[in-house]
PDB file of N, CA and C in Angstrom:
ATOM      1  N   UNK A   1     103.801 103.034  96.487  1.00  0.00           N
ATOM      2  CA  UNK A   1     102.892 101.923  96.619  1.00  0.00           C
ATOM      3  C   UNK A   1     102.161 101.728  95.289  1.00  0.00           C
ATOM      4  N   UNK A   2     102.016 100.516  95.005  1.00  0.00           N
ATOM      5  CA  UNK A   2     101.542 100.045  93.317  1.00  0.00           C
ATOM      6  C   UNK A   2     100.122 100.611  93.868  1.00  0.00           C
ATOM      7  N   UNK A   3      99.203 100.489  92.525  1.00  0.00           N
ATOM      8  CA  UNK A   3      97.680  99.661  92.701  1.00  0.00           C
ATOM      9  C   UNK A   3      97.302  98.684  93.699  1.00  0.00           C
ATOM     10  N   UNK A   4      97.817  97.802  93.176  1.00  0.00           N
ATOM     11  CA  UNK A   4      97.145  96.703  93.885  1.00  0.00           C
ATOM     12  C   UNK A   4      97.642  96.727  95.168  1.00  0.00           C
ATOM     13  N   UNK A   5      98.679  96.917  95.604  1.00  0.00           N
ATOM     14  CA  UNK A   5      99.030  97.397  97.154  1.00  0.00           C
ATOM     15  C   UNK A   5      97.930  98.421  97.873  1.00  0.00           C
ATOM     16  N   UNK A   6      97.136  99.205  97.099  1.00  0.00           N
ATOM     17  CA  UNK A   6      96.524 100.241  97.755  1.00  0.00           C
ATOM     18  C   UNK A   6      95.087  99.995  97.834  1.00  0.00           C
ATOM     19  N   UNK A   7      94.458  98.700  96.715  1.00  0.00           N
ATOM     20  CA  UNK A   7      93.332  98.434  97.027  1.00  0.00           C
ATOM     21  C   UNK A   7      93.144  97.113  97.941  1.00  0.00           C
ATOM     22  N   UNK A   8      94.145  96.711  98.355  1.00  0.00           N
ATOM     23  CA  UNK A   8      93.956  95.399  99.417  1.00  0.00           C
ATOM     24  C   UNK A   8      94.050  96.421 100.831  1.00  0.00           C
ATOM     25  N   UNK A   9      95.004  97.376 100.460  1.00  0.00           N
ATOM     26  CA  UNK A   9      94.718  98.793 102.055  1.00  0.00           C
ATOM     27  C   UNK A   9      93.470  98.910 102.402  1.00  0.00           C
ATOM     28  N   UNK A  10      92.793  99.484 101.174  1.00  0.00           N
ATOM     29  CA  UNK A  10      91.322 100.115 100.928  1.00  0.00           C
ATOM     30  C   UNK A  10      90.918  99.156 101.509  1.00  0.00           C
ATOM     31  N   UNK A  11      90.780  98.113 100.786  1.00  0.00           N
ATOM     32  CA  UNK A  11      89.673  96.479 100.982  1.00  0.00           C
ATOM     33  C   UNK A  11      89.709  96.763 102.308  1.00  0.00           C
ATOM     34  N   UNK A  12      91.089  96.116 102.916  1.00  0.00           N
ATOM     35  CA  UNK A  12      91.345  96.070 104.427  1.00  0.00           C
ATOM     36  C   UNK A  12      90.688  97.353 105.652  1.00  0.00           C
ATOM     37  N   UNK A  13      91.206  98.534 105.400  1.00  0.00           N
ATOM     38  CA  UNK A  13      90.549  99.784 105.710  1.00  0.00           C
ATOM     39  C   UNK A  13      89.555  99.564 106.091  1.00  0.00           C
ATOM     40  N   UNK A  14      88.057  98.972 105.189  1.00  0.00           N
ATOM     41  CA  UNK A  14      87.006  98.898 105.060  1.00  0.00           C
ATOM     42  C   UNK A  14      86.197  97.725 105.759  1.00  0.00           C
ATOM     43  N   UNK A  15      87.513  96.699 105.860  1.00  0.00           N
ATOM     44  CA  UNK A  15      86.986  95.867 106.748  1.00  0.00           C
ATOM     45  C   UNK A  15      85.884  94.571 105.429  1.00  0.00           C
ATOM     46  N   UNK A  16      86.412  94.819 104.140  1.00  0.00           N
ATOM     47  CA  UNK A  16      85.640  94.041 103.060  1.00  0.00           C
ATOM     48  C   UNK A  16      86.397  92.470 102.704  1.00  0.00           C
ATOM     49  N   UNK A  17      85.861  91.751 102.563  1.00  0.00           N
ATOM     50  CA  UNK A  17      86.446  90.485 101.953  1.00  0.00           C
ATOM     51  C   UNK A  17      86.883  90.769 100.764  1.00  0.00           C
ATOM     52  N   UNK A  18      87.341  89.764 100.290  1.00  0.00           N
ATOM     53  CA  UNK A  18      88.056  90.028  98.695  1.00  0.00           C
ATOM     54  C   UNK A  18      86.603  89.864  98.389  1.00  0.00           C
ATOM     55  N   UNK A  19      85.577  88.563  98.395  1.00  0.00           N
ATOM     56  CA  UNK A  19      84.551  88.526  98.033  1.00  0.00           C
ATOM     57  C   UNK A  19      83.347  88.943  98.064  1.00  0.00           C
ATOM     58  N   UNK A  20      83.254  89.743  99.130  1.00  0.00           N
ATOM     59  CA  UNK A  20      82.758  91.194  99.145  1.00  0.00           C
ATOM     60  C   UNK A  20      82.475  91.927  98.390  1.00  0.00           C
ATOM     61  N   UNK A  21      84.274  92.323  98.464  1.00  0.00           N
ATOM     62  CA  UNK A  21      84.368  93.395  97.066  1.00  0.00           C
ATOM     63  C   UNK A  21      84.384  93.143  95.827  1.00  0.00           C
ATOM     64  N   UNK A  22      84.954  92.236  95.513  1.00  0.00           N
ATOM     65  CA  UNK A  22      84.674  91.983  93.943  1.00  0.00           C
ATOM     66  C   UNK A  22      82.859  91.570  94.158  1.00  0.00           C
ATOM     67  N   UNK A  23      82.450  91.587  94.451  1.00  0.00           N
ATOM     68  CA  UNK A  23      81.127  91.475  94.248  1.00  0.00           C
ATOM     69  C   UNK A  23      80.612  93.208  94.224  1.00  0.00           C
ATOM     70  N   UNK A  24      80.909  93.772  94.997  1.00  0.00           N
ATOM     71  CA  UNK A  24      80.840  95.327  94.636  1.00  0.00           C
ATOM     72  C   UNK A  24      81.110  95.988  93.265  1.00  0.00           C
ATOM     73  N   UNK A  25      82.610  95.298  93.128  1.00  0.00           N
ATOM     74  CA  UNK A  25      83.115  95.932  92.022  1.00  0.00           C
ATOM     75  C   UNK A  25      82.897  95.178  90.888  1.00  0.00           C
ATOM     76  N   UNK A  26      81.724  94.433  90.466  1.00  0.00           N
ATOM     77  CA  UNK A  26      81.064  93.591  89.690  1.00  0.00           C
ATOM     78  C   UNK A  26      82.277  92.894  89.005  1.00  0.00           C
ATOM     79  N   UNK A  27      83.173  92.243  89.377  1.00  0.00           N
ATOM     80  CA  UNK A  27      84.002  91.339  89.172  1.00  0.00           C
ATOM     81  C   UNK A  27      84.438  90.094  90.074  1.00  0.00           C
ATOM     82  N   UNK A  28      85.260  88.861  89.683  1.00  0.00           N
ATOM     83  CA  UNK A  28      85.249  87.497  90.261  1.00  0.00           C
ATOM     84  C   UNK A  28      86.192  88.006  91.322  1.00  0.00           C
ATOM     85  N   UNK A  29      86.159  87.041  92.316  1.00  0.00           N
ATOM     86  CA  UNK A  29      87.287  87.864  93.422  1.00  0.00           C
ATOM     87  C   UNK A  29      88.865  87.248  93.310  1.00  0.00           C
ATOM     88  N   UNK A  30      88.807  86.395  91.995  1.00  0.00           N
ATOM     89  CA  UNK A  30      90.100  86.014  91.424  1.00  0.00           C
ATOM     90  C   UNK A  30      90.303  87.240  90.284  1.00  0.00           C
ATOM     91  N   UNK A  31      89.801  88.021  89.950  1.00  0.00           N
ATOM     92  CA  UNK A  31      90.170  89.022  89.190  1.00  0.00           C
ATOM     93  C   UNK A  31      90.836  90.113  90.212  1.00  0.00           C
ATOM     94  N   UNK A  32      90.096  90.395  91.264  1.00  0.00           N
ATOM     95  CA  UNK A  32      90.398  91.373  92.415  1.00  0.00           C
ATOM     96  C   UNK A  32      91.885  90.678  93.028  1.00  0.00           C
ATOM     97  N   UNK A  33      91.751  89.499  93.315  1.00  0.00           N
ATOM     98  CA  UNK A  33      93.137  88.793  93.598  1.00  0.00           C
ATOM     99  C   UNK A  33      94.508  89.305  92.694  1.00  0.00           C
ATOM    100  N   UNK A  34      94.046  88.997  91.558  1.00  0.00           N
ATOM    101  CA  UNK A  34      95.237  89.443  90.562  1.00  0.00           C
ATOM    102  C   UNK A  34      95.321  90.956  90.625  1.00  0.00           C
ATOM    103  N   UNK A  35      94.191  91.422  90.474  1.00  0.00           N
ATOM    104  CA  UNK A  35      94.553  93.185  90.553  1.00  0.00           C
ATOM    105  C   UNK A  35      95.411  93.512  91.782  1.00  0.00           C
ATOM    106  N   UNK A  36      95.214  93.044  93.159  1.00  0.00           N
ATOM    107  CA  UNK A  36      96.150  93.142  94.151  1.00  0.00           C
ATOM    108  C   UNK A  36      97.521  92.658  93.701  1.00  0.00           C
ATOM    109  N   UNK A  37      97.424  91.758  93.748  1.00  0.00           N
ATOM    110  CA  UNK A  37      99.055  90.896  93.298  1.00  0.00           C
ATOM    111  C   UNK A  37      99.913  91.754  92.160  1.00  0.00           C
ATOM    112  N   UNK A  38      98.969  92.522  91.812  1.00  0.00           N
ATOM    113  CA  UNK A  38      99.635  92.998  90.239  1.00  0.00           C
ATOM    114  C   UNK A  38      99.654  92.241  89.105  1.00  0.00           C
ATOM    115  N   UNK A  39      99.257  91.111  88.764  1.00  0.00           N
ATOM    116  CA  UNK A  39      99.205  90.224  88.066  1.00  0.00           C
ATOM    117  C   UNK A  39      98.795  90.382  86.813  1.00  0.00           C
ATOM    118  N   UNK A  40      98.001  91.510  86.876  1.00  0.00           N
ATOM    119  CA  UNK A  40      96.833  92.053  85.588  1.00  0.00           C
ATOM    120  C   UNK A  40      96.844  93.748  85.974  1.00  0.00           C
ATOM    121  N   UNK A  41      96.678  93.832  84.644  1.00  0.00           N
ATOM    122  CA  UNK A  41      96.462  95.414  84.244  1.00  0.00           C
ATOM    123  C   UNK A  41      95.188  95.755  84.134  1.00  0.00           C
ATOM    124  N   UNK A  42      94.408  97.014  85.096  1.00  0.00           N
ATOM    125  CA  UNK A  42      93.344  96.915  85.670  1.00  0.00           C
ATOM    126  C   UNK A  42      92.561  97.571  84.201  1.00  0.00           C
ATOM    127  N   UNK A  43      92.097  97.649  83.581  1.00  0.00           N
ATOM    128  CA  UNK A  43      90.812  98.567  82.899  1.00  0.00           C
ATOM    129  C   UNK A  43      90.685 100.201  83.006  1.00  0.00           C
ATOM    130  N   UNK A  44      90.447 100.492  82.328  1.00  0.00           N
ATOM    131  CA  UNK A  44      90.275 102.112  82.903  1.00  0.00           C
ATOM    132  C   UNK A  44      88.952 102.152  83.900  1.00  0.00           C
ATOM    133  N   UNK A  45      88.062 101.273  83.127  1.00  0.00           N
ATOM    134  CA  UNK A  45      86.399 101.995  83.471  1.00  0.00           C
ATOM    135  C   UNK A  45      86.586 100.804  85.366  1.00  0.00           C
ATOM    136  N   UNK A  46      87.562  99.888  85.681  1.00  0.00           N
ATOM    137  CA  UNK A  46      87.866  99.207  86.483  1.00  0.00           C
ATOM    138  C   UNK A  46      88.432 100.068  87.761  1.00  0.00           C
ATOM    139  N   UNK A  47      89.408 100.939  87.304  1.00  0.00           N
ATOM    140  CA  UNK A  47      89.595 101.578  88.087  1.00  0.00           C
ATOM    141  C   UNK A  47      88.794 102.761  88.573  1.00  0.00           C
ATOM    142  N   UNK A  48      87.811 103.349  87.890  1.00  0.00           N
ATOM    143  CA  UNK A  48      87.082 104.281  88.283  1.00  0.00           C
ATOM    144  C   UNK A  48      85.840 103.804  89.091  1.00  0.00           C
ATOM    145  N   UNK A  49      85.637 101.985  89.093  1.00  0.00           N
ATOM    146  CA  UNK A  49      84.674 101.391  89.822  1.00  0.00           C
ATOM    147  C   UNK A  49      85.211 101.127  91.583  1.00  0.00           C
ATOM    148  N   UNK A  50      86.789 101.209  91.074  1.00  0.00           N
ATOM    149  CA  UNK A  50      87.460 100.923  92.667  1.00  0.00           C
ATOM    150  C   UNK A  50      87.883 102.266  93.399  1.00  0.00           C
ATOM    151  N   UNK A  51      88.030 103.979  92.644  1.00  0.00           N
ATOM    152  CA  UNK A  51      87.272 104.986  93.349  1.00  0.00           C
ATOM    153  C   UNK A  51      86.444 105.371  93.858  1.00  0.00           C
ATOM    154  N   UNK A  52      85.555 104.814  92.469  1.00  0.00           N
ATOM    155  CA  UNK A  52      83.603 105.139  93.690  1.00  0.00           C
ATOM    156  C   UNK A  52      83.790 104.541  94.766  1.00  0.00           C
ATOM    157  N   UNK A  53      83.651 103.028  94.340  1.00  0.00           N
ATOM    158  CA  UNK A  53      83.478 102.237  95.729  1.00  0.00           C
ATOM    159  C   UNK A  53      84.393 102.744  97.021  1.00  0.00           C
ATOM    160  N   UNK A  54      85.803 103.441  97.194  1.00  0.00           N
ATOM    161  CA  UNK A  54      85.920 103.764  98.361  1.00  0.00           C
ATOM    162  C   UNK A  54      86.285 105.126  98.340  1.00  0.00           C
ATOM    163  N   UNK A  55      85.831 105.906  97.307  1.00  0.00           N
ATOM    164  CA  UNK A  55      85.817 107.642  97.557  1.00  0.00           C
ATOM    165  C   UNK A  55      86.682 107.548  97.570  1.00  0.00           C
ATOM    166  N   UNK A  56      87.945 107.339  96.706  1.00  0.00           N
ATOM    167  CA  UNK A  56      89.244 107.857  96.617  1.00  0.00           C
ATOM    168  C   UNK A  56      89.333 108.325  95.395  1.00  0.00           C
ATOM    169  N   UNK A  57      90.503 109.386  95.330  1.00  0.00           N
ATOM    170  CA  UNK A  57      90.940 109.814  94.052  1.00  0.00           C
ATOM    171  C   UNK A  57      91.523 108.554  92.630  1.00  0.00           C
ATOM    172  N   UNK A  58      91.062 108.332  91.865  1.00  0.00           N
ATOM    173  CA  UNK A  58      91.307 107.548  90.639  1.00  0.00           C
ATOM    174  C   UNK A  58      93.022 107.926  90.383  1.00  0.00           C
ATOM    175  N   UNK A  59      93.046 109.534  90.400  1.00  0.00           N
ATOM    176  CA  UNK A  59      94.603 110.171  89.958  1.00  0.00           C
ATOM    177  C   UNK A  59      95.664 109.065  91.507  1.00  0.00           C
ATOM    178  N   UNK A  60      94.812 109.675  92.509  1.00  0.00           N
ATOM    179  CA  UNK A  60      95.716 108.613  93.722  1.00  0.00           C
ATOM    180  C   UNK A  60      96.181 107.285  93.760  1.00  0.00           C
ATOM    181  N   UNK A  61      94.754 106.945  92.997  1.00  0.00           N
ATOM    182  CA  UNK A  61      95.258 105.349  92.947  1.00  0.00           C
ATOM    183  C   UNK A  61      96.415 104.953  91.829  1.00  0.00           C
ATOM    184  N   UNK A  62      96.433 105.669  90.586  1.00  0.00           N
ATOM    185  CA  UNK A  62      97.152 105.325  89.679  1.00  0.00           C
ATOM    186  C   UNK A  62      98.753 105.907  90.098  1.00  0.00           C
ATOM    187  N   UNK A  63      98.875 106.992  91.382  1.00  0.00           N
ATOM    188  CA  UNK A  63     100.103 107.665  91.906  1.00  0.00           C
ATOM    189  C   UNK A  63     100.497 108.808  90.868  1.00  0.00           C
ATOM    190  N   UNK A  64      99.614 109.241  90.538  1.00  0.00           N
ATOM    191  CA  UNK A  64      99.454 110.384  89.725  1.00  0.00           C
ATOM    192  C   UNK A  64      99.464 111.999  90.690  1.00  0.00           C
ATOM    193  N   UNK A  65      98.639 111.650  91.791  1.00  0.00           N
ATOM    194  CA  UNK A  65      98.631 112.425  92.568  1.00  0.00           C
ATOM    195  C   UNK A  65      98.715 112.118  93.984  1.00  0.00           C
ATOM    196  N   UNK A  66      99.444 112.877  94.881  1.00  0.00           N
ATOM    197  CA  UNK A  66      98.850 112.404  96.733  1.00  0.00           C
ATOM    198  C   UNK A  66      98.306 112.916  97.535  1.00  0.00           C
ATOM    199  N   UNK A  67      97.122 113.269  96.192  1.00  0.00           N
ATOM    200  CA  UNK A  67      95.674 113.833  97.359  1.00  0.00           C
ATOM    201  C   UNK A  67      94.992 112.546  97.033  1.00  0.00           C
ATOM    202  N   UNK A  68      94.898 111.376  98.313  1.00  0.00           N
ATOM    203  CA  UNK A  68      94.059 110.189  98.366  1.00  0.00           C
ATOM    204  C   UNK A  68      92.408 110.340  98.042  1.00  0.00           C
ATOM    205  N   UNK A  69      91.898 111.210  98.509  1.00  0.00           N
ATOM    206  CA  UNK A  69      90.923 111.658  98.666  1.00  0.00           C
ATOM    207  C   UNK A  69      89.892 112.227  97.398  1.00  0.00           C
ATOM    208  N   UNK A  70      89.142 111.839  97.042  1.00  0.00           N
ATOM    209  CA  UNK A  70      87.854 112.241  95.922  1.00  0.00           C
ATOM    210  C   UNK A  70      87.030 113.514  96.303  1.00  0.00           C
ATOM    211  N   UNK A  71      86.815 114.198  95.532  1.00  0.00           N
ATOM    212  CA  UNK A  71      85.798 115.458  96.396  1.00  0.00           C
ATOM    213  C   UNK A  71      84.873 114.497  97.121  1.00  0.00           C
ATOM    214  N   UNK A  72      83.868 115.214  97.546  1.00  0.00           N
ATOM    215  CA  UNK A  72      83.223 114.441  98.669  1.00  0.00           C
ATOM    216  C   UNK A  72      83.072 113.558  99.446  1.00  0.00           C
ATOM    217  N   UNK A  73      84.627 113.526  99.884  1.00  0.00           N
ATOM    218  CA  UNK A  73      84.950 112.410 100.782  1.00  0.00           C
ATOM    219  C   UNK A  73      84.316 112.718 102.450  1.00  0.00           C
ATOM    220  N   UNK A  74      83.810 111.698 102.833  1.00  0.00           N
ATOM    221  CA  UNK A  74      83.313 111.905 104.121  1.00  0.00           C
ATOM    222  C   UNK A  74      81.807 111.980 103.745  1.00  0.00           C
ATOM    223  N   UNK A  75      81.919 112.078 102.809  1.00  0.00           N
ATOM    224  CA  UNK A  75      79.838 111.602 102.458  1.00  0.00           C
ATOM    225  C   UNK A  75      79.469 110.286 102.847  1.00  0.00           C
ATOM    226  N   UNK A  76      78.620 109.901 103.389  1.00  0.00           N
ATOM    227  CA  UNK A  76      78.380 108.594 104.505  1.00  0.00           C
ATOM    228  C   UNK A  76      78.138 107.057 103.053  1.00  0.00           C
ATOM    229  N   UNK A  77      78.767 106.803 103.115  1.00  0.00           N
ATOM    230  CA  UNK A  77      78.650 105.144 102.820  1.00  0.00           C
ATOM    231  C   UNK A  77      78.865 103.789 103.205  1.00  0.00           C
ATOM    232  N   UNK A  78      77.744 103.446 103.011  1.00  0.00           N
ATOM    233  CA  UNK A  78      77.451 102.185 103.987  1.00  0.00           C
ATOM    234  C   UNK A  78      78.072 100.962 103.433  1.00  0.00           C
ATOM    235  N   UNK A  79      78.962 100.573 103.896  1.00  0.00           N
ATOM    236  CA  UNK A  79      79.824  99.420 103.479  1.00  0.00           C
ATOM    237  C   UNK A  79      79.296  97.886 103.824  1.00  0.00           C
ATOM    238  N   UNK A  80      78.407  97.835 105.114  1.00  0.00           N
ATOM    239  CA  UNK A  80      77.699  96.698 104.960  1.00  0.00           C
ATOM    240  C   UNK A  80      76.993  95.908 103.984  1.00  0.00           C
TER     241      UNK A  80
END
């Protein structure tokens, strides 16, 4: 599974709009669009904004590794 396949999961998972999240992830939600689609090549400091935001591993997202999971996963965050 690409990137962008795994943060429209996440998005979805979470129950977030595209506009939502790119508002989270201090970007337009036509940037977040293309990052899904694959369209664009994400940033480094981009991708470490779309770990925080859903406590996943950065190494996971890039398929570096398939531990999904960030240390302290299950620490309570409020997605509303």
């Amino acid at each position: 599974m690409e990137i962008g396949e795994k943060i429209k999961m996440l998005r979805d998972e979470h129950g977030l709009s595209r506009e939502n999240a790119a508002r989270r992830l201090y970007v337009g939600k036509s940037t977040l669009a293309y990052w899904e689609s694959g369209k664009t090549i994400m940033r480094a400091d981009s991708i470490v904004q779309v770990a925080k935001l859903f406590n996943v591993s950065a190494d996971w997202l890039l398929g570096l590794s398939d531990n999904r999971y960030a240390p302290g996963y299950g620490d309570d965050i409020d997605y509303s």
